[in-house]
Every structure is written in structure tokens, then in C-alpha cells.
C-alpha atoms as a PDB file:
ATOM      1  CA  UNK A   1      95.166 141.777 117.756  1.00  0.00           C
ATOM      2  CA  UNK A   2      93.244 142.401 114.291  1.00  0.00           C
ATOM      3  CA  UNK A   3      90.508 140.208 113.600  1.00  0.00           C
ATOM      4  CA  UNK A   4      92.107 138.357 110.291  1.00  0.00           C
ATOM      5  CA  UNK A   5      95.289 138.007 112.523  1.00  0.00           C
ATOM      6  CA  UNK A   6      92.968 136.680 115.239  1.00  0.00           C
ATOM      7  CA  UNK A   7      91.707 134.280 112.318  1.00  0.00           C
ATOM      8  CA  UNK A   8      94.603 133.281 111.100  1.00  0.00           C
ATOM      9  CA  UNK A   9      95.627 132.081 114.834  1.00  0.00           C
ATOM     10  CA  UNK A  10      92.672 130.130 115.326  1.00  0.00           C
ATOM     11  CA  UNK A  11      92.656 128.163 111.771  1.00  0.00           C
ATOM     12  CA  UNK A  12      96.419 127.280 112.467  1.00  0.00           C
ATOM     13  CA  UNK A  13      95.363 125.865 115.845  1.00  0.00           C
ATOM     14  CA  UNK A  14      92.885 123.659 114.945  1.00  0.00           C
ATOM     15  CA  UNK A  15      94.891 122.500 111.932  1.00  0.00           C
ATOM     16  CA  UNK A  16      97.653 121.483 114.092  1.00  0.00           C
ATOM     17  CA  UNK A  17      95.252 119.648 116.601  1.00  0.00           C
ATOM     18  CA  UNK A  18      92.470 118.172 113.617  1.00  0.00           C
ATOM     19  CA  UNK A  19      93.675 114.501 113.536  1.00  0.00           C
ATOM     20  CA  UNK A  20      93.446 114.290 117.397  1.00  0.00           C
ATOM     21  CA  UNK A  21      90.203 116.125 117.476  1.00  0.00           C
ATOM     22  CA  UNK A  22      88.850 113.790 114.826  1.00  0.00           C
ATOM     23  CA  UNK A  23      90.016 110.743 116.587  1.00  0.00           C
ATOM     24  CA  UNK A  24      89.052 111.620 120.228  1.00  0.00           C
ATOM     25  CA  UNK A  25      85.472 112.289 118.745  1.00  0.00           C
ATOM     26  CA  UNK A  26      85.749 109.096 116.217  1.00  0.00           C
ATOM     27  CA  UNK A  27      86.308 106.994 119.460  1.00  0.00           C
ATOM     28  CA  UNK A  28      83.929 108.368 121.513  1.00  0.00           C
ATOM     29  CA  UNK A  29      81.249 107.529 118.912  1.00  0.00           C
ATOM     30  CA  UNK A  30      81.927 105.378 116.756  1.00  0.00           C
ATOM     31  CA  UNK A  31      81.181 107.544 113.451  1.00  0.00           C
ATOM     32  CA  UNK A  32      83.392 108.941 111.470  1.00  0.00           C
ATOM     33  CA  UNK A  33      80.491 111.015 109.340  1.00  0.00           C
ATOM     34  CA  UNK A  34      79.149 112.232 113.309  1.00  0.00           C
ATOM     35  CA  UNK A  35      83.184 112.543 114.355  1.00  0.00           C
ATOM     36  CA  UNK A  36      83.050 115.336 111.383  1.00  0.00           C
ATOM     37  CA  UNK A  37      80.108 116.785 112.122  1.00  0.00           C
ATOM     38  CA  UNK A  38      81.332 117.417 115.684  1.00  0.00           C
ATOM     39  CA  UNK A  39      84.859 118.989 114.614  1.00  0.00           C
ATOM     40  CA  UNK A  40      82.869 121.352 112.774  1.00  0.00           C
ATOM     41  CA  UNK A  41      80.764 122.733 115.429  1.00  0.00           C
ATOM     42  CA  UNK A  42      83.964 122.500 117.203  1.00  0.00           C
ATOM     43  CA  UNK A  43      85.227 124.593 114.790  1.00  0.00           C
ATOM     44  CA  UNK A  44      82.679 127.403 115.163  1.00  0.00           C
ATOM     45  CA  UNK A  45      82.997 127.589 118.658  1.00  0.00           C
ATOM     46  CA  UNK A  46      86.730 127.754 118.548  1.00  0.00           C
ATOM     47  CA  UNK A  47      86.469 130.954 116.514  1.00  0.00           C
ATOM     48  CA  UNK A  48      84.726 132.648 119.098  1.00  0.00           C
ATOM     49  CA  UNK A  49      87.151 132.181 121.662  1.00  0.00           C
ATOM     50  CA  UNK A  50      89.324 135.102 122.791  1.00  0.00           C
ATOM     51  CA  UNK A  51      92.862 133.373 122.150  1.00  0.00           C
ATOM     52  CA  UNK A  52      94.584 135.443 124.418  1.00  0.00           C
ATOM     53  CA  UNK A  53      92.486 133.972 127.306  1.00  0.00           C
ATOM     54  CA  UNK A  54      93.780 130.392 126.608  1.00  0.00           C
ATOM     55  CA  UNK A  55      96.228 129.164 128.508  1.00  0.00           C
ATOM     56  CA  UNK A  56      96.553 125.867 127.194  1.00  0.00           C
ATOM     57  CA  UNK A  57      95.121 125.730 123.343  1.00  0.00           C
ATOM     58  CA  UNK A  58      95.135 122.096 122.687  1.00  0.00           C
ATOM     59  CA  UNK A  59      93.346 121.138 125.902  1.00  0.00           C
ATOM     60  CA  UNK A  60      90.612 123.877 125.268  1.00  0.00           C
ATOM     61  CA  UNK A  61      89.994 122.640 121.484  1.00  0.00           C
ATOM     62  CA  UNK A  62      89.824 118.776 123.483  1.00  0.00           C
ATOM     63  CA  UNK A  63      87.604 120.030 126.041  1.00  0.00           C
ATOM     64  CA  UNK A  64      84.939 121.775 123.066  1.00  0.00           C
ATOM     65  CA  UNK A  65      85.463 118.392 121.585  1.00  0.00           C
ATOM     66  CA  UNK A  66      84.075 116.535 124.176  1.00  0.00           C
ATOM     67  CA  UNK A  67      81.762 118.359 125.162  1.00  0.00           C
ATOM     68  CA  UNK A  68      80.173 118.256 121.491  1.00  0.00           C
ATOM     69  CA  UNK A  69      80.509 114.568 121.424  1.00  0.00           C
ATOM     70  CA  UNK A  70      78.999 113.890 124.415  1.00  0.00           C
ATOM     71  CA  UNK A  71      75.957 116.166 123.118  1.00  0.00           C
ATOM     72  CA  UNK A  72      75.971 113.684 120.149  1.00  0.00           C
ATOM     73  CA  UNK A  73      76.724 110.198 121.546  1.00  0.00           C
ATOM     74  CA  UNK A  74      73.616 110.888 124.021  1.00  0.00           C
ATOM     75  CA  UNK A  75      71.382 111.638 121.045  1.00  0.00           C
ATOM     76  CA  UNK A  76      73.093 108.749 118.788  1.00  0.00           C
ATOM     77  CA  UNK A  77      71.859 106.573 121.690  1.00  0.00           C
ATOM     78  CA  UNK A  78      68.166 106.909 121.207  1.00  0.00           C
ATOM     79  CA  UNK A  79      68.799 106.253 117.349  1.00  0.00           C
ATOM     80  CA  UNK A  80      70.602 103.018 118.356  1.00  0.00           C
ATOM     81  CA  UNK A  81      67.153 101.479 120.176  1.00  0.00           C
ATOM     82  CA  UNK A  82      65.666 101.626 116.662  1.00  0.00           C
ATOM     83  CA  UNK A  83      68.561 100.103 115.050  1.00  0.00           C
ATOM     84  CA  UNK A  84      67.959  97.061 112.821  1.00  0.00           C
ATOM     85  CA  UNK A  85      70.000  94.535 113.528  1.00  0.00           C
ATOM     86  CA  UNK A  86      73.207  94.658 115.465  1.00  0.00           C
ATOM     87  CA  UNK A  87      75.012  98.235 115.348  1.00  0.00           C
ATOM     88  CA  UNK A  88      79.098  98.188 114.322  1.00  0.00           C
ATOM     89  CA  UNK A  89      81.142 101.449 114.375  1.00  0.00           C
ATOM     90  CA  UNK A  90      82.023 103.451 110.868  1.00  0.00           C
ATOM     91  CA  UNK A  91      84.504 101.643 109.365  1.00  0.00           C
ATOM     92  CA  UNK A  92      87.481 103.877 109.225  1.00  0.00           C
ATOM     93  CA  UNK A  93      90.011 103.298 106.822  1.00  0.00           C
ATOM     94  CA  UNK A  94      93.572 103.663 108.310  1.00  0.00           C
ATOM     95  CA  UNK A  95      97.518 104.232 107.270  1.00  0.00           C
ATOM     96  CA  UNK A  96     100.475 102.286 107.665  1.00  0.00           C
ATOM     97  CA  UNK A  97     101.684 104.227 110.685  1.00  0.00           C
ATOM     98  CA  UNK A  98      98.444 104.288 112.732  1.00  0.00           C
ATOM     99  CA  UNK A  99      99.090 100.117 112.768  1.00  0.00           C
ATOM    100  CA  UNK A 100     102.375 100.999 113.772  1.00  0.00           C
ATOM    101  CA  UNK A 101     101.281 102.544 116.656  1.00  0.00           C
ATOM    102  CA  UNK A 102     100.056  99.858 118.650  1.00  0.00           C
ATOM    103  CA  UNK A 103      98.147 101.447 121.322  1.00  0.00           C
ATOM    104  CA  UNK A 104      96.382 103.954 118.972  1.00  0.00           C
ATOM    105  CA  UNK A 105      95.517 100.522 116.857  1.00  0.00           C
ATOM    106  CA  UNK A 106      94.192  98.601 119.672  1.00  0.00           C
ATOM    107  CA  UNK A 107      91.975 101.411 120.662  1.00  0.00           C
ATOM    108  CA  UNK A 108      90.686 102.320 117.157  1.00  0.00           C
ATOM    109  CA  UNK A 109      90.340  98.087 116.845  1.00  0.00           C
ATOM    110  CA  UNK A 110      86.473  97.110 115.898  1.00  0.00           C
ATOM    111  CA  UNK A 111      86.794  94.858 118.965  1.00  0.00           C
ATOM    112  CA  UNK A 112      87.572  97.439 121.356  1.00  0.00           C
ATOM    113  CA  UNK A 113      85.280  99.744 119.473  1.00  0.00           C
ATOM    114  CA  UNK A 114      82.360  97.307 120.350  1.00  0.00           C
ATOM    115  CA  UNK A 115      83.970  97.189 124.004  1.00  0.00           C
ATOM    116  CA  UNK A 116      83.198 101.310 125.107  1.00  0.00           C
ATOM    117  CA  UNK A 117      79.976 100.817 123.236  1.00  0.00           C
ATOM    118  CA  UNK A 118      79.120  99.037 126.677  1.00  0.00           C
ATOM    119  CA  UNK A 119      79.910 102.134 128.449  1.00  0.00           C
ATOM    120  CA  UNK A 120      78.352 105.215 129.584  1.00  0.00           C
ATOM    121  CA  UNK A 121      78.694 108.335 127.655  1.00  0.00           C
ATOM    122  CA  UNK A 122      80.803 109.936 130.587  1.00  0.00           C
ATOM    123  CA  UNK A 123      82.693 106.773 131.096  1.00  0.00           C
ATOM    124  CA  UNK A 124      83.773 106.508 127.458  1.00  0.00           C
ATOM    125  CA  UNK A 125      84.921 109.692 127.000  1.00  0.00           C
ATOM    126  CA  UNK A 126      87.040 109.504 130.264  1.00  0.00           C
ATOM    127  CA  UNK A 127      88.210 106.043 129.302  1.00  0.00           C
ATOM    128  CA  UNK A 128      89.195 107.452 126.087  1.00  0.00           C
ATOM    129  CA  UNK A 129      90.714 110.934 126.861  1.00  0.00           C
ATOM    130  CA  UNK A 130      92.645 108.954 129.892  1.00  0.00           C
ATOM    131  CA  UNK A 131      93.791 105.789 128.272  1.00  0.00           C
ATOM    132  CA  UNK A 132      94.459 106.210 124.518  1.00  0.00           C
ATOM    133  CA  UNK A 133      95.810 110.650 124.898  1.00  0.00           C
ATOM    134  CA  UNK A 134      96.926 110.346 128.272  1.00  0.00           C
ATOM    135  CA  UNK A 135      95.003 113.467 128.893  1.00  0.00           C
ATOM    136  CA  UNK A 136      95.669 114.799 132.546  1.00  0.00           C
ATOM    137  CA  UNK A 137      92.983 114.266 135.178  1.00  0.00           C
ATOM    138  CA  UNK A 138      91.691 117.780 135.780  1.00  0.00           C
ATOM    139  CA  UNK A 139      91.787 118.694 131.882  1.00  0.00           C
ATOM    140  CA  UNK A 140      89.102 115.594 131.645  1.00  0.00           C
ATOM    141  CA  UNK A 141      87.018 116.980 134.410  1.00  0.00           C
ATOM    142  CA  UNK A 142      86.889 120.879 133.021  1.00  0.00           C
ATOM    143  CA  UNK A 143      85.565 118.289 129.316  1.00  0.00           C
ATOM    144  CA  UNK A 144      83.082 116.663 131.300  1.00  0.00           C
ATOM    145  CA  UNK A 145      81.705 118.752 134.445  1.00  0.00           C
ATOM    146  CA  UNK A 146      82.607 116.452 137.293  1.00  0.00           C
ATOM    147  CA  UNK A 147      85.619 117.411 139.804  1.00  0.00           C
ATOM    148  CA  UNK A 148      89.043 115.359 139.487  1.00  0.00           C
ATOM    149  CA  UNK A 149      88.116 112.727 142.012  1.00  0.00           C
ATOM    150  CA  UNK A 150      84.793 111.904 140.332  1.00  0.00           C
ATOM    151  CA  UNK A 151      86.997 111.440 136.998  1.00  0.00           C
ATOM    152  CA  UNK A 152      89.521 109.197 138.508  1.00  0.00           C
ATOM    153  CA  UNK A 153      86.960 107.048 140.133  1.00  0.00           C
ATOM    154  CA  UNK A 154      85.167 106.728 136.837  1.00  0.00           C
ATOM    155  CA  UNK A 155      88.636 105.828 134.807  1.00  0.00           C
ATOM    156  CA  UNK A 156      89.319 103.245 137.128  1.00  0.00           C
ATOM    157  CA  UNK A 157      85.658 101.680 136.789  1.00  0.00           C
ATOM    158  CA  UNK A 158      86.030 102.285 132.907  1.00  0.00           C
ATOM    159  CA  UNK A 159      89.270 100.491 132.779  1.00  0.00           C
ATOM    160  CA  UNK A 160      88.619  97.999 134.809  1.00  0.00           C
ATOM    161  CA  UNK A 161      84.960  97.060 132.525  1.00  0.00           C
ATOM    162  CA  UNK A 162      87.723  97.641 129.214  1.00  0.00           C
ATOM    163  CA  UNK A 163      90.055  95.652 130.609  1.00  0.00           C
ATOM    164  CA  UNK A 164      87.277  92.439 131.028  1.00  0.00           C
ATOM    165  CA  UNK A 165      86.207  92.638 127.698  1.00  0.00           C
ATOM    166  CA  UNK A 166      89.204  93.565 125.063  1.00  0.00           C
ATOM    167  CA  UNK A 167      91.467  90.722 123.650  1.00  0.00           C
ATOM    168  CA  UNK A 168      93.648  89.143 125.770  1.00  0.00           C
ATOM    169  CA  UNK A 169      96.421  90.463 124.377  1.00  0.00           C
ATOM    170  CA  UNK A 170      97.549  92.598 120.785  1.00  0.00           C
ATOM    171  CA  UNK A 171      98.130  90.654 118.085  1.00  0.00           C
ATOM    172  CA  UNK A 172     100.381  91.486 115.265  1.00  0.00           C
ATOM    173  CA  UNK A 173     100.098  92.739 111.807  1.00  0.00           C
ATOM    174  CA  UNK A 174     101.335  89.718 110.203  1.00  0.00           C
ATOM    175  CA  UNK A 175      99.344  87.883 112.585  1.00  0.00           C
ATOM    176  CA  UNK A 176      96.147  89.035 111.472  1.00  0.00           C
ATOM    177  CA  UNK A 177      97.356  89.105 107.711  1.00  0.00           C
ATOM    178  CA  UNK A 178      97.869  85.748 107.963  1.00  0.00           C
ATOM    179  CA  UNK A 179      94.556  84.970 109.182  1.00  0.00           C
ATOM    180  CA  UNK A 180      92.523  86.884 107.259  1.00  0.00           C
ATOM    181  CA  UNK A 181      94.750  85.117 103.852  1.00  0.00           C
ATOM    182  CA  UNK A 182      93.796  82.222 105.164  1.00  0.00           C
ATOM    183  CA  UNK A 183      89.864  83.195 105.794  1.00  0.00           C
ATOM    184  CA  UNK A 184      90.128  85.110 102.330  1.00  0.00           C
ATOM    185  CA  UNK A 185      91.240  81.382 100.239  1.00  0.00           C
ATOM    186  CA  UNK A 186      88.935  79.356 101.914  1.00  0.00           C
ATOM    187  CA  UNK A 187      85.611  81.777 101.309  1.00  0.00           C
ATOM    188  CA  UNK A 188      86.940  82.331  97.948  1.00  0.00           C
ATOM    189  CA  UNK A 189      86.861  78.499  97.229  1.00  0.00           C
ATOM    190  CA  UNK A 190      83.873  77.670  99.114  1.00  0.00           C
ATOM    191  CA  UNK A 191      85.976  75.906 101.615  1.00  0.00           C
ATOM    192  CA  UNK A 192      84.071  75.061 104.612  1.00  0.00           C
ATOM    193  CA  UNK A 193      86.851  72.629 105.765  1.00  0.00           C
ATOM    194  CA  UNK A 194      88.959  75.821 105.296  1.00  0.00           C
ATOM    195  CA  UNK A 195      87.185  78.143 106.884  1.00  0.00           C
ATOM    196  CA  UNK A 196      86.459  76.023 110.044  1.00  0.00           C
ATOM    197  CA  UNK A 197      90.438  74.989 110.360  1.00  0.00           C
ATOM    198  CA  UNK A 198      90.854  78.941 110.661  1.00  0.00           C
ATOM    199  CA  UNK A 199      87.535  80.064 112.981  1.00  0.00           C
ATOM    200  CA  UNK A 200      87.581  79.720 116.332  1.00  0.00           C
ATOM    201  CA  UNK A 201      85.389  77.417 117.776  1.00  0.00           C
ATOM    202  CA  UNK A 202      83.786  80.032 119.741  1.00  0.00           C
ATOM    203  CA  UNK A 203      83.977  82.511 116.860  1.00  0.00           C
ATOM    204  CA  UNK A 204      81.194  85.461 116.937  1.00  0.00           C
ATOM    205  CA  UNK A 205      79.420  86.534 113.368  1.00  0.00           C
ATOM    206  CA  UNK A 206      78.371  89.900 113.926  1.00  0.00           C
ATOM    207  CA  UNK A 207      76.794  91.724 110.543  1.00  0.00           C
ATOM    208  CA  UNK A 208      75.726  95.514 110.097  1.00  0.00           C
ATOM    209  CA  UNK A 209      73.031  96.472 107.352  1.00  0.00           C
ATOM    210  CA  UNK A 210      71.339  98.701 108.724  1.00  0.00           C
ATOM    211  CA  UNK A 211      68.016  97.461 107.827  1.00  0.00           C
ATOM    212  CA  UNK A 212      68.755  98.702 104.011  1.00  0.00           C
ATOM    213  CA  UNK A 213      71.249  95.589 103.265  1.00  0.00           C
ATOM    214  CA  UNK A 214      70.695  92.159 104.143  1.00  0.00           C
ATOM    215  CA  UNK A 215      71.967  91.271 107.489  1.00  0.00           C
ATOM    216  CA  UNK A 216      71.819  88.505 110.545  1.00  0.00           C
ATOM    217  CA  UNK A 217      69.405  90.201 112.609  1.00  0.00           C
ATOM    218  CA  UNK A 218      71.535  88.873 116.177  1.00  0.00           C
ATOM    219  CA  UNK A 219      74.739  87.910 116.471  1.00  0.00           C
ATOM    220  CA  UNK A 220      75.920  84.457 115.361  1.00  0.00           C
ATOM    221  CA  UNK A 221      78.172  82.432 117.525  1.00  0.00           C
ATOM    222  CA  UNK A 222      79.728  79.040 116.451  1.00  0.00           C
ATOM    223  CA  UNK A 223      82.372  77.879 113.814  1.00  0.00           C
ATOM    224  CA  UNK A 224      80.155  75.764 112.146  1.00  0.00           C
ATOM    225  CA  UNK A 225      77.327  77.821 112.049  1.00  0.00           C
ATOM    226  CA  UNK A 226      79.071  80.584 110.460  1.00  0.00           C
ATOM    227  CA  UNK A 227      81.645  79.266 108.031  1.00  0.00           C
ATOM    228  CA  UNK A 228      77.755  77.313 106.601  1.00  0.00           C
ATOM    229  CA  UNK A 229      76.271  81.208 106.896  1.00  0.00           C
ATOM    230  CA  UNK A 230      79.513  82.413 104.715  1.00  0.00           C
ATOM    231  CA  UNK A 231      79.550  79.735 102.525  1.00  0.00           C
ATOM    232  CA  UNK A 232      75.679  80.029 101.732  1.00  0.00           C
ATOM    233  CA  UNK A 233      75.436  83.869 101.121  1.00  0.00           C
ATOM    234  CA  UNK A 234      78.091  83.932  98.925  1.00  0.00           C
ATOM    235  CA  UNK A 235      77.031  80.456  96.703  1.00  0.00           C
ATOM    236  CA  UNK A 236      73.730  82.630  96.508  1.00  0.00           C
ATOM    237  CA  UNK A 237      75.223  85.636  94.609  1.00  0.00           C
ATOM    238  CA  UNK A 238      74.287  86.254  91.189  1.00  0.00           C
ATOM    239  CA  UNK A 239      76.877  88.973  90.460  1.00  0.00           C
ATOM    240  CA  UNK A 240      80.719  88.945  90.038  1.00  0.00           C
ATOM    241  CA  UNK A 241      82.107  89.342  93.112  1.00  0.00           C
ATOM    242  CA  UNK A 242      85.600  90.311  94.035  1.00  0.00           C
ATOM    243  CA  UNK A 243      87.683  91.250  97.203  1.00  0.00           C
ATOM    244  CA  UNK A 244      90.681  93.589  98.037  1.00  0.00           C
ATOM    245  CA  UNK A 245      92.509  93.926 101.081  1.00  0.00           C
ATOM    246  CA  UNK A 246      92.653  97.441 102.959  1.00  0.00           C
ATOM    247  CA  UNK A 247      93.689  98.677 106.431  1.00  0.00           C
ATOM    248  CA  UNK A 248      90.332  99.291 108.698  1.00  0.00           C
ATOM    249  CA  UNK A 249      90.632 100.872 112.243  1.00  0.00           C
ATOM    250  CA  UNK A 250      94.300 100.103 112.621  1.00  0.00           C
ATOM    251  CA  UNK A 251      94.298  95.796 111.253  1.00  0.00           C
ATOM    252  CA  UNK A 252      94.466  94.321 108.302  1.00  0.00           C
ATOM    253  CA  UNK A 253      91.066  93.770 106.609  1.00  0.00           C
ATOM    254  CA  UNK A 254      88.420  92.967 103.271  1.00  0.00           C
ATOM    255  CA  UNK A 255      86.308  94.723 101.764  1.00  0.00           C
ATOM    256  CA  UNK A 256      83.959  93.048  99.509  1.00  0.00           C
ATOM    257  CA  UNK A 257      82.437  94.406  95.587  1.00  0.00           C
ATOM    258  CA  UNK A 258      79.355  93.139  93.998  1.00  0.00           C
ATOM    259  CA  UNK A 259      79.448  94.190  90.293  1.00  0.00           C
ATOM    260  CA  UNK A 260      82.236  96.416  90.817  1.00  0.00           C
ATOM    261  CA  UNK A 261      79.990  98.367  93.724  1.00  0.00           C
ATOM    262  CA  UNK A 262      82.116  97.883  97.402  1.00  0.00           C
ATOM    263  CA  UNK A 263      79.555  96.219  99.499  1.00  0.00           C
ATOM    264  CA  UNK A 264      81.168  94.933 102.625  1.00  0.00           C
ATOM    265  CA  UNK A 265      84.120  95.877 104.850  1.00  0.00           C
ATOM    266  CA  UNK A 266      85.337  92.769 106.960  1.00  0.00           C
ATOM    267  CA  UNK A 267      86.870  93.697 109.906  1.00  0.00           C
ATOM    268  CA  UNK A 268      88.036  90.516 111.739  1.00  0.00           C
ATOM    269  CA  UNK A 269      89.565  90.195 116.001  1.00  0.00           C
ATOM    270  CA  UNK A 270      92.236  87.576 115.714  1.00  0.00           C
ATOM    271  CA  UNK A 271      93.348  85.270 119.045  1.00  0.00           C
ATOM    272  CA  UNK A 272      96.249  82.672 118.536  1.00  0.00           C
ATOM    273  CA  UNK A 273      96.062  82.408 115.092  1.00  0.00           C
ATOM    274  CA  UNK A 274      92.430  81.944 114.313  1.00  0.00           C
ATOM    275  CA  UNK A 275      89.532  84.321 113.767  1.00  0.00           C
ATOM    276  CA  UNK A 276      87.528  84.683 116.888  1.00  0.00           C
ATOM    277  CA  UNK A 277      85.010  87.974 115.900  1.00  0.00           C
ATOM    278  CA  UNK A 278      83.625  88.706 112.486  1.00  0.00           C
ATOM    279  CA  UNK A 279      82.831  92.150 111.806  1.00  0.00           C
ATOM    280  CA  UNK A 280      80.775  92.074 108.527  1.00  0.00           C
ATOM    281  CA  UNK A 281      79.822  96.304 107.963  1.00  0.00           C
ATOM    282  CA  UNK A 282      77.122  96.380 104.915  1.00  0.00           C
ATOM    283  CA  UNK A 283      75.100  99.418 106.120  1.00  0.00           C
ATOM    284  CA  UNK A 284      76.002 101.995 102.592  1.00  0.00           C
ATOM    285  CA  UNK A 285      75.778 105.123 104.809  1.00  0.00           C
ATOM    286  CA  UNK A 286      78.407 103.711 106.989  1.00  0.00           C
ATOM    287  CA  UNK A 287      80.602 102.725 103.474  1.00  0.00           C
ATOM    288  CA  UNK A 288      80.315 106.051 101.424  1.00  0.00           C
ATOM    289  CA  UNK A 289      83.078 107.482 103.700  1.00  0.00           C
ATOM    290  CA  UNK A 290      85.387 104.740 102.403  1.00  0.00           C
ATOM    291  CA  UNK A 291      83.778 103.820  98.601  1.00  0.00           C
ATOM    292  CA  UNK A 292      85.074 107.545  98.082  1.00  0.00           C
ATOM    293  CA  UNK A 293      88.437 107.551  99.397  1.00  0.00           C
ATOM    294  CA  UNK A 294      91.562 105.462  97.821  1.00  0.00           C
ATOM    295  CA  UNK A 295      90.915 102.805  95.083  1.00  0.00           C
ATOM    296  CA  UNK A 296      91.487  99.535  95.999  1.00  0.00           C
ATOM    297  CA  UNK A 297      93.079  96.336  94.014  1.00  0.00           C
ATOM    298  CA  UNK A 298      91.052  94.034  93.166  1.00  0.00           C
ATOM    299  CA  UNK A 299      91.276  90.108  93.117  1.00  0.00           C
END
């Protein structure tokens, strides 16, 4: 086989497989800007490979995959213990038929996101080959070095820890639409009535600036405590301030412009009808990805 031919085989390949490759390394770590990075050293390993030696060609690019985001996740681990403030996953702004694949949604969800953050390296990328591809048991142990009983013993424990910790249950589009209209009027009006009659009472505040944008250091928990903290920071602004709605990590969501500059993404996890996690992304390295894609409509 010539070498351009050779070429040519490769590049197809990983065209073919790029949005899974992406998304397998977006789960595992939580960054779509690191989720590129890996697909390209995934990339330049692929082209070295001897094509004719491959069985199985989308299993082999998976297996490079993982391995490359496992290198990463471990060393985007020590960066997290310096963090300031709490640390949300990249944004990533999604299509109509992503949210119309409801498994795919749920697992992209900033909710469930948070959720495998609580897992080991191994375990997420087991929990996520295994759960959300359906990737077969002995592919995910060639990906990450441990034999086929090792990997079903750690997608059961992986599950099981998911399975504590996600929403009860998946909540529709129009569900979460709804909420979030309702969230959107109220903070738009200064509302606190409003914006308590659609927070859950146990409602968590959870806001990402990096240390660069202004931010709740911790976590806030509390429907009065946060629909005050909403309705303070934005009485405080001295800038025009508008909102649009977009599509974040498979749900309906807000992002937020201060003097025409997007600021904030609001990502929300919705539970019978009301608002019961806030996801408020302000970190601008985690925002460039999406400031530079589609134009949104403002209001």
C-alpha cells in the first residue's frame, strides 16, 4: 500500500470516528479545549499505525483515545487542587439532535458532568466507555491496562457511585425550557418572589471564575440565599446587560452579555418543575470555545 494511499486511509478513519473521539475524551474530562488537544495527539499516533494490522479500526482509534485522556485527566487533576473556587466542566454548546438523544444528553448533562468528577480516572473512563458507547468489556480493558474482570468490577462500582448521585430521573426539553423561562423573567425583573416560587428549596448555587472573574468561592445552597445572591449581583451591574438562550451539554440554557461581551453560560439541573442546581460558568478560557462559535439572539 503507497504511503499517500496509506494516508488517505487513515484521515478517512478518523473523520468517520471524530465526533465520538471528541466526545469520549470531552466526557472523560470535562474540557472541550483538553478534549481537542487529545484528538490531536490521537491523531499523530493514528498515522503511525500499520492499518493493515487493525482488526477493528474504531476500537483502536477509542483505545489511543483513552489512553491520551487518561494521560491528561491525571495531570488536569493536580491543576484542579489550585483551582479558585469551585471547578465546572467546559461548557459545550450542543445541537438539536444531541437533546434528542436522551442518553447522550443525560451523560453530557452539567449535573452528571459534576457526578464522574467524583470518580477515579480509571473509573470514569470505564463508566463512560461502558455506559454512554456501550463499548464491549475487553475493548475497555486493552484502553485501560487491567484484564476484563478488573473492568467489570470497576463498571459496576462506577455505576453504582453514578447511579447515587445523578437526577432521579431525565427531565424533558420543555421541562427545563419552562423552567429556565420562568428563572429567566423573574432575574430579569428583579423578582425575588419569582425566583424563589421557581428554586428549589434545597437548590445548589455553584459559580466558576476561575479566579479571573468574580465568583462564590464555595458552593451556595438555599433558595433564599441564592435568588438574594442573583438578585444582588445583577442590581450591582453598571453595564447593559442582556441574555439569549442556547443549547449547553444537551439542555436548554443562558448565557449572559455585559456590554455586548458573553460573560456567563447558565447551565441549570431541573427536578419536578423547579431549578434544583445552578451552574453559573464565568471562567473566559472556559467561554472562548463558545463566544466564537454561532451568534446568539439577544433579549
Amino acid at each position: 500500500m503507497s504511503d499517500d494511499h496509506a494516508m488517505d486511509g487513515a484521515t478517512e478513519t478518523f473523520v468517520a470516528h471524530r465526533n465520538l473521539l471528541f466526545t469520549v475524551a470531552y466526557e472523560m474530562l470535562g474540557s472541550a479545549a483538553d478534549a481537542e488537544d487529545v484528538l490531536q495527539e490521537t491523531w499523530l499516533r493514528w498515522v503511525e499505525v500499520d492499518l493493515e494490522q487493525v482488526r477493528d479500526q474504531r476500537a483502536y482509534l477509542v483505545r489511543i483515545t483513552t489512553r491520551q485522556a487518561l494521560n491528561r485527566l491525571r495531570t488536569m487533576s493536580r491543576r484542579k487542587e489550585s483551582y479558585v473556587g469551585p471547578w465546572l466542566p467546559e461548557p459545550l454548546l450542543t445541537t438539536p439532535d444531541v437533546a434528542q438523544d436522551v442518553e447522550l444528553a443525560e451523560s453530557v448533562s452539567m449535573a452528571v458532568m459534576l457526578v464522574l468528577e467524583t470518580l477515579s480516572p480509571t473509573e470514569r473512563a470505564v463508566f463512560v466507555l461502558r455506559e454512554v458507547f456501550d463499548v464491549g468489556y475487553d475493548e475497555i480493558a486493552a484502553a485501560v491496562d487491567k484484564t476484563p474482570a478488573a473492568v467489570r468490577q470497576i463498571a459496576h462500582r462506577a455505576r453504582r457511585h453514578v447511579d447515587a448521585r445523578r437526577p432521579r430521573k431525565v427531565v424533558s426539553q420543555s421541562q427545563t425550557r419552562a423552567a429556565l423561562e420562568s428563572f429567566l423573567q423573574a432575574l430579569e425583573g428583579g423578582d425575588l418572589q419569582g425566583l424563589l416560587d421557581v428554586l428549589a428549596p434545597e437548590v445548589v448555587y455553584m459559580g466558576d471564575g476561575g479566579g479571573v472573574k468574580h465568583a462564590a468561592l464555595r458552593p451556595i445552597a438555599g433558595a433564599g440565599k441564592v435568588a438574594r445572591l442573583l438578585v444582588g449581583g445583577l442590581g450591582k451591574n453598571t453595564v447593559p446587560v442582556a441574555f439569549a438562550h442556547t443549547t449547553v451539554n444537551g439542555s436548554p440554557a443562558l448565557a449572559i452579555h455585559l456590554d455586548g461581551e458573553l460573560d456567563a453560560i447558565i447551565a441549570t439541573r431541573v427536578e419536578g418543575g423547579r431549578i434544583t442546581g445552578l451552574y453559573v460558568v464565568r471562567n473566559p478560557e472556559k467561554l472562548s470555545r463558545i463566544a466564537s462559535e454561532t451568534p446568539l439572539t439577544l433579549r
